[in-house]
Protein backbone atom coordinates (compact mmCIF):
# COMPACT_ATOMS: atom_id res chain seq x y z
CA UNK A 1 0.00 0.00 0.00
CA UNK A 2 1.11 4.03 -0.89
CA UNK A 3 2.23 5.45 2.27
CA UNK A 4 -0.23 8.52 1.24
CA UNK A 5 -3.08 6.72 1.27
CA UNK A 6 -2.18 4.72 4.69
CA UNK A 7 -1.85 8.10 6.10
CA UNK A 8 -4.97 9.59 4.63
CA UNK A 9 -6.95 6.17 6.07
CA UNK A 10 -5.74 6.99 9.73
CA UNK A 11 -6.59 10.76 9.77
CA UNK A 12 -10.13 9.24 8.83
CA UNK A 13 -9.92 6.22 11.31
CA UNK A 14 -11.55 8.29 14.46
CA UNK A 15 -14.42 9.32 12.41
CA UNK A 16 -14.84 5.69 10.84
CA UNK A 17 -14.66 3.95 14.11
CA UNK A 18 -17.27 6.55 15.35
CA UNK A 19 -19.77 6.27 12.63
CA UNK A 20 -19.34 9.58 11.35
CA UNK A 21 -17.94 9.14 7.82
CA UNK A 22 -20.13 9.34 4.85
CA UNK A 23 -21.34 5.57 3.02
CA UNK A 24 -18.52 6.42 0.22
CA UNK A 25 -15.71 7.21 2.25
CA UNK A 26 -16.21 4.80 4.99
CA UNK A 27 -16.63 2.12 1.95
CA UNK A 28 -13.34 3.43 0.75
CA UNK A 29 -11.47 3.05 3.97
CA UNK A 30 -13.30 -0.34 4.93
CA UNK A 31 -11.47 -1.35 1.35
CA UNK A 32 -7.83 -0.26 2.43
CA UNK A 33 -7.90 -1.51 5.90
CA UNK A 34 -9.09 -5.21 4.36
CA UNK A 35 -5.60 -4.59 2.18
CA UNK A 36 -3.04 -2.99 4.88
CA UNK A 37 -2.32 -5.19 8.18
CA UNK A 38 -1.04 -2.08 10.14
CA UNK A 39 -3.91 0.81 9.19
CA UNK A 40 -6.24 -2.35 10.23
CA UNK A 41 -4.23 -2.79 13.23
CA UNK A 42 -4.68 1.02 14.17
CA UNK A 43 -8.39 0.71 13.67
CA UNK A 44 -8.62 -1.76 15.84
CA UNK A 45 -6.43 0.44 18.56
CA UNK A 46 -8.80 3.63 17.39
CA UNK A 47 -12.15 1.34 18.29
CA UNK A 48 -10.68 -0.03 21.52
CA UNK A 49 -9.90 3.47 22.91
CA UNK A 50 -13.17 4.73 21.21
CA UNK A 51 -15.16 1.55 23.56
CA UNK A 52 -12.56 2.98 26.67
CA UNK A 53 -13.97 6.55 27.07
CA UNK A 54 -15.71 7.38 30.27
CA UNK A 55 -19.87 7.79 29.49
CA UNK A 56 -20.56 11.60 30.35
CA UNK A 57 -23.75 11.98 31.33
CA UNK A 58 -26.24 13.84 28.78
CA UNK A 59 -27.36 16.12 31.44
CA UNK A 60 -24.28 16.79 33.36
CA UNK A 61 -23.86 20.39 31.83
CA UNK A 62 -27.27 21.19 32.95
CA UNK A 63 -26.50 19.95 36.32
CA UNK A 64 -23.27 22.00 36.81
CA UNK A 65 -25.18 24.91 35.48
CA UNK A 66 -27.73 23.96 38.28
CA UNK A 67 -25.23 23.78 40.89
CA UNK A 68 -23.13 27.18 39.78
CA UNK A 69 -26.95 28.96 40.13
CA UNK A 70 -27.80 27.58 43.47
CA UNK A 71 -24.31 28.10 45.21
CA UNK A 72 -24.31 31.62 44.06
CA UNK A 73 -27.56 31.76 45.39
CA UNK A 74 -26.80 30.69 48.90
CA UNK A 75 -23.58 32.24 49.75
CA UNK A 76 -23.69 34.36 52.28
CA UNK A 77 -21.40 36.53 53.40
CA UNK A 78 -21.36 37.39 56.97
CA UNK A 79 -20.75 40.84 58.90
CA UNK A 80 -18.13 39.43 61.04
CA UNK A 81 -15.95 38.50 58.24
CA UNK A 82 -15.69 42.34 56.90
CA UNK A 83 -15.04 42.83 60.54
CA UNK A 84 -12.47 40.27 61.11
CA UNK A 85 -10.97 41.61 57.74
CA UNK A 86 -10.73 45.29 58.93
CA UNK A 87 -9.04 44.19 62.55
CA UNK A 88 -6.39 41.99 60.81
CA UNK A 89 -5.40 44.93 58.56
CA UNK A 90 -5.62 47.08 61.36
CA UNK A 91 -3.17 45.41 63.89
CA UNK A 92 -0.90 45.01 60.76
CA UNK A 93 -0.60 48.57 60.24
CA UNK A 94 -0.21 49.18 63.65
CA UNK A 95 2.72 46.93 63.41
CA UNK A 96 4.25 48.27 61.01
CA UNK A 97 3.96 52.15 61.47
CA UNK A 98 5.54 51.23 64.87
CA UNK A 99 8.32 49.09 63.80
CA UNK A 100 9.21 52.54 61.69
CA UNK A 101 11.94 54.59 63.39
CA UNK A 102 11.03 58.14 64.74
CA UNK A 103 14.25 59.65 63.19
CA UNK A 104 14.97 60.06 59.13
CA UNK A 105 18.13 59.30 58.24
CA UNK A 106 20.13 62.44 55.93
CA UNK A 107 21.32 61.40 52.64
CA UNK A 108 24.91 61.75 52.08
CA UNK A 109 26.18 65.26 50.54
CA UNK A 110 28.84 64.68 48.34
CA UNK A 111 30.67 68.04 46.64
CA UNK A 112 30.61 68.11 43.65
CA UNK A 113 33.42 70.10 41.40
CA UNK A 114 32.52 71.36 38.11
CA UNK A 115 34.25 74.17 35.78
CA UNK A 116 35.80 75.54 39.45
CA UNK A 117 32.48 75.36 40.86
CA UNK A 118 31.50 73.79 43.81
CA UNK A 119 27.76 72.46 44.82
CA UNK A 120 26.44 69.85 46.77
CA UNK A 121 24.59 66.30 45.34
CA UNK A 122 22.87 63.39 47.37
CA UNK A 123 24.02 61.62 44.45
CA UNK A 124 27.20 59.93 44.78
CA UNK A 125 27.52 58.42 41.24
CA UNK A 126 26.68 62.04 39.90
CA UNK A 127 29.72 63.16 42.28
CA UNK A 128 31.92 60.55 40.99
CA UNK A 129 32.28 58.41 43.82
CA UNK A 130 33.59 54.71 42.73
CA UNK A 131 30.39 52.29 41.98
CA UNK A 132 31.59 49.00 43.42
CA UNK A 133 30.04 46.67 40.81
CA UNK A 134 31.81 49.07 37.70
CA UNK A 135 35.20 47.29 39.90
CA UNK A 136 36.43 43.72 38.46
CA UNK A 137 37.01 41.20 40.31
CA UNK A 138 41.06 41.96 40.29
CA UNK A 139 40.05 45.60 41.29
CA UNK A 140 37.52 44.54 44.22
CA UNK A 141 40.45 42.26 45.70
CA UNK A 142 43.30 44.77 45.66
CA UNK A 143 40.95 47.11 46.96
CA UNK A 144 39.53 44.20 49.60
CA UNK A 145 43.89 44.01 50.49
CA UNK A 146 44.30 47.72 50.68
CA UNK A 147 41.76 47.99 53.16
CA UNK A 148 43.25 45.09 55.39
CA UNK A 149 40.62 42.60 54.87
């Protein structure tokens, strides 16, 4: 047998198992599979995992449908948790504004020189101090052995 037509006969094989194929074309791949051992071999795999399928019930969407309409129905939602909600969040802010420190630290001034001019920048890189991870690695350890680390 062509290896086109064997491969043309399985795409159809679900739909032939299942019934669904039209008198001519299931006629025409009832002919190959009495021809070709392994597309027959296939439909026989196809029907056996066809027969294996759980049954779904035909009203089991309506039931779920059902169910989603009555649970949305019934749920209620109770004062005390809004309440239980708004301590929680409560006590947690309370926690946190205390674990805050009274005192603000001051951001470094650095002086910065441009064109003879002096001014003043919180911003270190902007006054030109050293950014550690610029360094390499050879850098970071002669600077690690100046400092007498």
């Amino acid at each position: 047998m062509s290896e086109d037509r064997c491969t043309e006969v399985r795409e159809r094989l679900p739909a032939y198992v299942g019934g669904r194929l039209d008198p001519a074309a299931a006629a025409r791949v009832r002919g190959h599979l009495a021809g070709c051992a392994r597309c027959r071999a296939e439909s026989e795999l196809t029907a056996l995992l066809l027969r294996a399928r759980p049954h779904v019930p035909e009203d089991l969407a309506e039931r779920i449908q059902t169910s989603i309409r009555y649970e949305r129905a019934t749920v209620r939602r109770p004062w005390w948790g809004l309440a239980a909600a708004a301590v929680a969040a409560l006590t947690l802010g309370i926690g946190v504004a205390s674990s805050v420190s009274d005192r603000t630290a001051e951001p470094a001034e650095y002086a910065v020189e441009e064109d003879g001019a002096f001014w003043l920048s919180d911003d270190g890189v902007i006054a030109g101090v050293p950014v550690l991870s610029d360094l390499s690695d050879a850098a970071l350890q002669t600077l690690l052995a100046d400092m007498g680390t």
